[in-house]
C-alpha atoms as a PDB file:
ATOM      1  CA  UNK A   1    -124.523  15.727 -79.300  1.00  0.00           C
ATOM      2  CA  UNK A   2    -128.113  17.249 -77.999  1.00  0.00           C
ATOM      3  CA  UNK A   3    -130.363  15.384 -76.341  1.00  0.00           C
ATOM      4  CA  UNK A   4    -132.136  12.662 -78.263  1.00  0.00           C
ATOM      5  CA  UNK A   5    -136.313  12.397 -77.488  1.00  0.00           C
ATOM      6  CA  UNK A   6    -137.848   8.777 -77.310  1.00  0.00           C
ATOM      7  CA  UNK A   7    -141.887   8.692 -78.559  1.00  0.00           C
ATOM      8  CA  UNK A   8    -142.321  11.878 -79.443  1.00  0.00           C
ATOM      9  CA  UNK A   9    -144.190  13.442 -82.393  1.00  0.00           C
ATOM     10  CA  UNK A  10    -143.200  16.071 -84.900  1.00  0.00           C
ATOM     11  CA  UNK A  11    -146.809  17.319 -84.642  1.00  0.00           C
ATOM     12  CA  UNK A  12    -146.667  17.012 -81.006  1.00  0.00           C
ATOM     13  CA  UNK A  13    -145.334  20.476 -79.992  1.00  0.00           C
ATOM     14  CA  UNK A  14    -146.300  21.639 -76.442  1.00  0.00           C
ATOM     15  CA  UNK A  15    -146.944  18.220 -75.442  1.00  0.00           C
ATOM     16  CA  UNK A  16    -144.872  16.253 -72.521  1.00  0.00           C
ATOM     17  CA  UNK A  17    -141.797  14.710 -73.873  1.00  0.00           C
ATOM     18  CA  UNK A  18    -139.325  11.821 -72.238  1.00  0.00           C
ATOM     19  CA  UNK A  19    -135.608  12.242 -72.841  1.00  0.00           C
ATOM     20  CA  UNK A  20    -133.261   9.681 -73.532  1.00  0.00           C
ATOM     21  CA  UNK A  21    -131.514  10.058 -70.184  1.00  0.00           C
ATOM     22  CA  UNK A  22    -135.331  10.084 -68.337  1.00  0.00           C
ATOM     23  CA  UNK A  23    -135.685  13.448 -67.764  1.00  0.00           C
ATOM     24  CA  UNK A  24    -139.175  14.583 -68.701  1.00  0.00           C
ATOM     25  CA  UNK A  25    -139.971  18.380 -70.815  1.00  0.00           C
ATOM     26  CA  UNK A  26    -142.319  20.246 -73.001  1.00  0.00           C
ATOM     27  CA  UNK A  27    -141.720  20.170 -76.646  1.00  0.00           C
ATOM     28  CA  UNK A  28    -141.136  23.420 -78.436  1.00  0.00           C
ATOM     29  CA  UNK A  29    -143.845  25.125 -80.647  1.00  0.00           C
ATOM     30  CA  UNK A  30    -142.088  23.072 -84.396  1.00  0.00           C
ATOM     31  CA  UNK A  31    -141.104  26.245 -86.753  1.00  0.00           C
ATOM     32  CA  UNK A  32    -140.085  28.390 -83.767  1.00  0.00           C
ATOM     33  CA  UNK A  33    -137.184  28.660 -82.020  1.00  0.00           C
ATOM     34  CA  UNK A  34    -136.610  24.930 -81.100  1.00  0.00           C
ATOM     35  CA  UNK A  35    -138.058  22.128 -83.393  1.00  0.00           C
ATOM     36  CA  UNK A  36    -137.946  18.354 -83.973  1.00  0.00           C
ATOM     37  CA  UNK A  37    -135.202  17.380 -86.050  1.00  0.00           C
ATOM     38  CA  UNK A  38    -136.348  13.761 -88.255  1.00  0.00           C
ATOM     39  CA  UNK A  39    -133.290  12.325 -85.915  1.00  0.00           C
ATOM     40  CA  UNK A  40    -134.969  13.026 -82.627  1.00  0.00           C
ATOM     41  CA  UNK A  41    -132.973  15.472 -81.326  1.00  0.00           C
ATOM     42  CA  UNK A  42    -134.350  19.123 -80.086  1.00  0.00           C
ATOM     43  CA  UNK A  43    -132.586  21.715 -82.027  1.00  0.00           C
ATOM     44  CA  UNK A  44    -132.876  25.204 -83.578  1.00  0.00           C
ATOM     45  CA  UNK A  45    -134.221  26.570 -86.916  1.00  0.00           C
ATOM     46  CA  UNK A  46    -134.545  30.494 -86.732  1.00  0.00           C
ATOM     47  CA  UNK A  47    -134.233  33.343 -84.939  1.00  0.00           C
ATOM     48  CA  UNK A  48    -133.118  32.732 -80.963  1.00  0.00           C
ATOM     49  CA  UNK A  49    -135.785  35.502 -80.284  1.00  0.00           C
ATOM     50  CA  UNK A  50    -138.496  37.097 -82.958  1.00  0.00           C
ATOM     51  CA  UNK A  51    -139.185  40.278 -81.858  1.00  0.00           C
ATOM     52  CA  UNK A  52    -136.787  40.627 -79.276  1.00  0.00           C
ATOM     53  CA  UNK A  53    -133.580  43.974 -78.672  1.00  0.00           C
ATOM     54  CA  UNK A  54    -130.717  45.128 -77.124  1.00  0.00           C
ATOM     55  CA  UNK A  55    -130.554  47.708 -74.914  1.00  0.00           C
ATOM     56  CA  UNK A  56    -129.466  49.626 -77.933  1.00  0.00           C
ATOM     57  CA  UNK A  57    -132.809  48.739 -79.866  1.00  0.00           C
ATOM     58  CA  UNK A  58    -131.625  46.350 -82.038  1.00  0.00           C
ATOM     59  CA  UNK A  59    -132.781  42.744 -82.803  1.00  0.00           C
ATOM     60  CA  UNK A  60    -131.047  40.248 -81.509  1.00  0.00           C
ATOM     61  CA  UNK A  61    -130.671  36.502 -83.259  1.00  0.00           C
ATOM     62  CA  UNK A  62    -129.727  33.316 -82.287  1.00  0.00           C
ATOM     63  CA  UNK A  63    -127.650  32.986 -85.433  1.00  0.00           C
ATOM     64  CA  UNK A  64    -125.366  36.075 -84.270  1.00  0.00           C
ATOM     65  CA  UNK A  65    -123.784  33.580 -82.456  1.00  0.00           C
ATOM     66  CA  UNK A  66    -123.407  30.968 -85.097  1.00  0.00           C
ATOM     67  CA  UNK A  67    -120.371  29.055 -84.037  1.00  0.00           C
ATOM     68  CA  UNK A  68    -120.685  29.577 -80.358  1.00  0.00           C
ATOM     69  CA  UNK A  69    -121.898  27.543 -77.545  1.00  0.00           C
ATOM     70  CA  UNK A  70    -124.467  29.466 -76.413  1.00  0.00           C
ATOM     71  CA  UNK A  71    -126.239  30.000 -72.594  1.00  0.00           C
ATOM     72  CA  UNK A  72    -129.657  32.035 -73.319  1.00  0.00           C
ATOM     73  CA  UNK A  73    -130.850  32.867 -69.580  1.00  0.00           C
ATOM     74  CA  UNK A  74    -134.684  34.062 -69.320  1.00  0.00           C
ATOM     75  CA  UNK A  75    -134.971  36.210 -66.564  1.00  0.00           C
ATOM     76  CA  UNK A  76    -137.132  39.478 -65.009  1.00  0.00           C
ATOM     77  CA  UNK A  77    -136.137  42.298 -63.246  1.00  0.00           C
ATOM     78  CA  UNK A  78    -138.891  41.489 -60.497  1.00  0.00           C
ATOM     79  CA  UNK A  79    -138.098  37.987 -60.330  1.00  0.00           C
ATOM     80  CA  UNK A  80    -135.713  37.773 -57.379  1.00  0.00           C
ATOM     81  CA  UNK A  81    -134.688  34.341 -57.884  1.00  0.00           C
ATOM     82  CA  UNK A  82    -133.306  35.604 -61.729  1.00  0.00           C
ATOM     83  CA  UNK A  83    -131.373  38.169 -59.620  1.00  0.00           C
ATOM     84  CA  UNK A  84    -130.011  36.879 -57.006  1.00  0.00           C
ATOM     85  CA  UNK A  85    -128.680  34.243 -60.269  1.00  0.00           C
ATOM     86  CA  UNK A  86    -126.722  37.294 -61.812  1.00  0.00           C
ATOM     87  CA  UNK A  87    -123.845  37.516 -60.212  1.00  0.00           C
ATOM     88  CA  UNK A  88    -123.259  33.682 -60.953  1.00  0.00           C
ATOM     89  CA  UNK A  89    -124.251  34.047 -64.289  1.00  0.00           C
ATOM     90  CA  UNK A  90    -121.336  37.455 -64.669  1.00  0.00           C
ATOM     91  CA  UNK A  91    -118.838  35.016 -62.836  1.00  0.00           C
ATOM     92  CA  UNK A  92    -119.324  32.177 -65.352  1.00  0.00           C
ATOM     93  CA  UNK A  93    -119.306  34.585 -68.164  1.00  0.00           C
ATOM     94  CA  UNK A  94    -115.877  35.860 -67.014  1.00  0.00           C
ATOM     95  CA  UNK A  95    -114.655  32.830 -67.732  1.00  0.00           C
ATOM     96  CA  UNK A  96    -115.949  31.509 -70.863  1.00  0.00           C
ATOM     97  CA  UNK A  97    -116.746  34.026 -72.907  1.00  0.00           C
ATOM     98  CA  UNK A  98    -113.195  33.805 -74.512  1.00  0.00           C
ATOM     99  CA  UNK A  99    -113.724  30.189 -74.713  1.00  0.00           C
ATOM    100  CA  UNK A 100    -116.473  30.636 -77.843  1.00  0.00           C
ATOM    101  CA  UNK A 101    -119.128  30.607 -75.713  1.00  0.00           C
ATOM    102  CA  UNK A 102    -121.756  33.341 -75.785  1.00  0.00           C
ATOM    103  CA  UNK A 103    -124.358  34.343 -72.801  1.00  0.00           C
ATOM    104  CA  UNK A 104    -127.233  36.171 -73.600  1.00  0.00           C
ATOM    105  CA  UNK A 105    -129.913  37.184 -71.091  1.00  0.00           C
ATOM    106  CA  UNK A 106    -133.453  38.031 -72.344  1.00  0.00           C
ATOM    107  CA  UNK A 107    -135.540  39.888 -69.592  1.00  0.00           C
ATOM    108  CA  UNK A 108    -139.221  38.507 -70.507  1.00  0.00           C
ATOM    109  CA  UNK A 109    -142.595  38.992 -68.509  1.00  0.00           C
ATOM    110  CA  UNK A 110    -141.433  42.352 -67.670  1.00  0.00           C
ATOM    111  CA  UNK A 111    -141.797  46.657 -69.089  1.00  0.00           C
ATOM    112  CA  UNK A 112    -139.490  48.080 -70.886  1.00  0.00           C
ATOM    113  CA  UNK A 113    -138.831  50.863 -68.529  1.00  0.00           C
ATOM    114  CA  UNK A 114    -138.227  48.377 -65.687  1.00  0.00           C
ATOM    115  CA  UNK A 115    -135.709  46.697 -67.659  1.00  0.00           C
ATOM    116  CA  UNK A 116    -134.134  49.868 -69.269  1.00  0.00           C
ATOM    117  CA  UNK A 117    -133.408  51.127 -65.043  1.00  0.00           C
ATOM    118  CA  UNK A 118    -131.725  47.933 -64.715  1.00  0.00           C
ATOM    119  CA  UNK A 119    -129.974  48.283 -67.109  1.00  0.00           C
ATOM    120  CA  UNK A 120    -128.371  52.066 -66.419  1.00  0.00           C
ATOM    121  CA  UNK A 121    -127.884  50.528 -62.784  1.00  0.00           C
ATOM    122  CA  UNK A 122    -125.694  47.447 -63.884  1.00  0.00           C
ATOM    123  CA  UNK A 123    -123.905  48.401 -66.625  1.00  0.00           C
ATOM    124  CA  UNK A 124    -120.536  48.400 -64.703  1.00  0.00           C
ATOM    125  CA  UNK A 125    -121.948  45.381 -62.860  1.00  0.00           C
ATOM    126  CA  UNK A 126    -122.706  42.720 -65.637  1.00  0.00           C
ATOM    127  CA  UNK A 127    -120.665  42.425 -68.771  1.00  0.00           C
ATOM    128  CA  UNK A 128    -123.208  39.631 -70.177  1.00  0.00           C
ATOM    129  CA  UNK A 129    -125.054  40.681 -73.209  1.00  0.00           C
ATOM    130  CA  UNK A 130    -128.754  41.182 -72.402  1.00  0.00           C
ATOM    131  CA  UNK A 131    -132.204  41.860 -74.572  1.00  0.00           C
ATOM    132  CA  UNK A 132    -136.002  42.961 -73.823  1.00  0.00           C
ATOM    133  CA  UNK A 133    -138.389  40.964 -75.251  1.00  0.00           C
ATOM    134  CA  UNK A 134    -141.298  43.728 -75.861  1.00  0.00           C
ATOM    135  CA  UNK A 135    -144.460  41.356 -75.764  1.00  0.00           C
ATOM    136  CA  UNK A 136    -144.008  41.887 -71.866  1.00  0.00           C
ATOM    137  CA  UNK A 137    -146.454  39.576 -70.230  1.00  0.00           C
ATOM    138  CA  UNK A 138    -148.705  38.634 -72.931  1.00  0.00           C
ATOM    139  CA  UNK A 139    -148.985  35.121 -73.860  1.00  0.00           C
ATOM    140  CA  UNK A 140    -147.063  36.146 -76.834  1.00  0.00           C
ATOM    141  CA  UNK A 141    -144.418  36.461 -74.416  1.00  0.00           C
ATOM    142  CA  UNK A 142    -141.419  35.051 -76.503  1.00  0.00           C
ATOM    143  CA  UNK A 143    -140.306  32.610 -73.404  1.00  0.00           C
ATOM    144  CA  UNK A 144    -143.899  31.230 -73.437  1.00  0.00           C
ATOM    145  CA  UNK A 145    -144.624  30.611 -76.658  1.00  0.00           C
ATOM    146  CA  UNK A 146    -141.410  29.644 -78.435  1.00  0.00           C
ATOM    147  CA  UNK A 147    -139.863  28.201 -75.137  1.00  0.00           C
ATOM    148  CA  UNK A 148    -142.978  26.842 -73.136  1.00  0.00           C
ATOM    149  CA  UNK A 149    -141.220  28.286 -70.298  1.00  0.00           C
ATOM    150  CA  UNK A 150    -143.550  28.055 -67.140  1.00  0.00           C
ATOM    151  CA  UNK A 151    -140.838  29.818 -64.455  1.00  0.00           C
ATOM    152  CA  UNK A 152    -137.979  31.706 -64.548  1.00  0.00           C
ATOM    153  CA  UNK A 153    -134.908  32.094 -64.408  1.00  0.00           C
ATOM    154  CA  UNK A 154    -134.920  29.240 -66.923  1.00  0.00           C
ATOM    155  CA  UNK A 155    -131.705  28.885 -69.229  1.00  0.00           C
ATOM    156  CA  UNK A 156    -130.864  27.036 -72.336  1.00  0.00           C
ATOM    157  CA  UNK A 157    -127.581  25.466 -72.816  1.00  0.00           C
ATOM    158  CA  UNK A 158    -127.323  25.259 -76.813  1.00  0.00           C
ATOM    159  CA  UNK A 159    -124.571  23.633 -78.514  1.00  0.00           C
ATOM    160  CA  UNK A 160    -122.396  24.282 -81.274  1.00  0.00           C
ATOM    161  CA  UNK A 161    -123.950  21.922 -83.251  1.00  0.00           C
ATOM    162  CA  UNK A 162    -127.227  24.313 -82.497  1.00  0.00           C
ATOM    163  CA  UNK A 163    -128.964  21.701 -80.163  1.00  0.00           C
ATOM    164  CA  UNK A 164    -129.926  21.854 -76.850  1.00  0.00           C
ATOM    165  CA  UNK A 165    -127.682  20.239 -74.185  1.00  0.00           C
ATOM    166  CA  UNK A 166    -129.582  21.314 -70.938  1.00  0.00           C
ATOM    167  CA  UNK A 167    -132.056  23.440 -69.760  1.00  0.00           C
ATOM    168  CA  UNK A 168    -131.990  24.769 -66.023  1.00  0.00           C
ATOM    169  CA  UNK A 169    -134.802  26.244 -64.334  1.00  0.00           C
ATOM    170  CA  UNK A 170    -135.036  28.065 -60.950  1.00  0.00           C
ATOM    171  CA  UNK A 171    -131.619  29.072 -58.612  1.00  0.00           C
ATOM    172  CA  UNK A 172    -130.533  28.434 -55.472  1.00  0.00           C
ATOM    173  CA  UNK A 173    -126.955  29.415 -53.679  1.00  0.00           C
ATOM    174  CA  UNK A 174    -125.529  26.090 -54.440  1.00  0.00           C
ATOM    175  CA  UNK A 175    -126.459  25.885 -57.802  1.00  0.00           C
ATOM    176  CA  UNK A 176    -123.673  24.383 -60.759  1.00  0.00           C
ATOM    177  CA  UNK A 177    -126.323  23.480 -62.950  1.00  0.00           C
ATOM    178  CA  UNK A 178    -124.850  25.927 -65.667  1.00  0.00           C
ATOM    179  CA  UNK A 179    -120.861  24.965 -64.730  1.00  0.00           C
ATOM    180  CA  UNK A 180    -121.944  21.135 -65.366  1.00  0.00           C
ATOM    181  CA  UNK A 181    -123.873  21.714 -68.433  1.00  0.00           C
ATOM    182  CA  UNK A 182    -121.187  23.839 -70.058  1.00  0.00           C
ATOM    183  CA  UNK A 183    -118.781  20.815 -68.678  1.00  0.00           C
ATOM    184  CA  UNK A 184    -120.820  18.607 -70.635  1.00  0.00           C
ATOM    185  CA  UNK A 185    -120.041  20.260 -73.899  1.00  0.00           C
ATOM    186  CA  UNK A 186    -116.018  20.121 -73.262  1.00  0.00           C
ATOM    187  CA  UNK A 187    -115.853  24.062 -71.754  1.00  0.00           C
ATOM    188  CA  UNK A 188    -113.183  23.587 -68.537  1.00  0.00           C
ATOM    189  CA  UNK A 189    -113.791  26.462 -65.963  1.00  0.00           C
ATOM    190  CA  UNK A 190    -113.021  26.699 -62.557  1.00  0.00           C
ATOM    191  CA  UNK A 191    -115.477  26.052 -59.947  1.00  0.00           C
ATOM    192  CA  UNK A 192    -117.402  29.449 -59.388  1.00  0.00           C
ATOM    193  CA  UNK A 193    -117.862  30.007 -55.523  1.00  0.00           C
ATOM    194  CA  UNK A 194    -121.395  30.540 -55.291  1.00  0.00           C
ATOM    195  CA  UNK A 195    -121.667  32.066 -51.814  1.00  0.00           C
ATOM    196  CA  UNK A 196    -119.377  34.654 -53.014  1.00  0.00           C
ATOM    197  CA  UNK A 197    -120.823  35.835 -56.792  1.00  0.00           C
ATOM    198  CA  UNK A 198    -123.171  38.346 -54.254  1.00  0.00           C
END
């Protein structure tokens, strides 16, 4: 499982990075969230996000879902690409989250009161867990540096064995992207109608 690298360097983090299957990528910050395992494969080693909380306040950690496959969705409540992807992402959710996968949505590049009014308006709307990461849209900004994320809505598709199967960024009305990823890692769902998770 994950996705094995080909010439790539330990000390090599934030540089360009060719995948086994040709894809290209930016290699995570090593000691972060995502590191260079000595078999060549991207995987995890801490905390899914350092700093970042629920909309109850409390810290949230990639290891809470030890166990789990897990789809961590970066996202802002100005981006309107990132919305106009939640109603797929709550459809998807439906159906796997008895399936021992988790979905967590971390609304980066944003303020907290912004995120905290989204929240209050789509609590009977979205069932997904979701966090605030509080460096807002400082380059401490935990999609930036741990992540190297340049756009959102970017999601990571992590495995059970903690490594990363797929990443997806951007959305458009006929995206699977996140149904074929979790397809990848043996979850069976039924086709979510896109045109209809408005």
């Amino acid at each position: 499982g994950g996705t094995v690298l080909e010439n790539y360097s330990v000390a090599a983090a934030g540089a360009l990075v060719r995948y086994a299957n040709g894809t290209h990528g930016v290699a995570p910050l090593p000691g972060a969230v995502l590191s260079f395992h000595k078999s060549g494969r991207l995987g995890h080693v801490g905390v899914v996000t350092r700093n970042a909380v629920d909309s109850n306040g409390k810290q949230v950690h990639l290891s809470d879902y030890k166990g789990h496959i897990v789809v961590l969705d970066f996202w802002a409540t100005w981006c309107g690409p990132c919305q106009a992807a939640m109603p797929h992402l709550q459809k998807v959710y439906k159906q796997v989250k008895d399936k021992d996968v988790a979905v967590l949505a971390v609304c980066v590049m944003d303020q907290k009161d912004a995120y905290d009014k989204w929240v209050t308006a789509n609590k009977n709307v979205y069932a997904f867990p979701t966090a605030f990461d509080p460096a807002g849209r400082s380059p401490k900004s935990i999609s930036f540096e741990l992540y190297h994320v340049g756009g959102i809505p970017t999601q990571f598709i992590i495995g059970k064995d903690v490594l990363v199967a797929a990443a997806n960024v951007g959305y458009d009305e006929n995206d699977h992207r996140l149904e074929d990823s979790l397809a990848s890692l043996g979850v069976s769902l039924d086709a979510v109608d896109v045109s209809s998770a408005k």
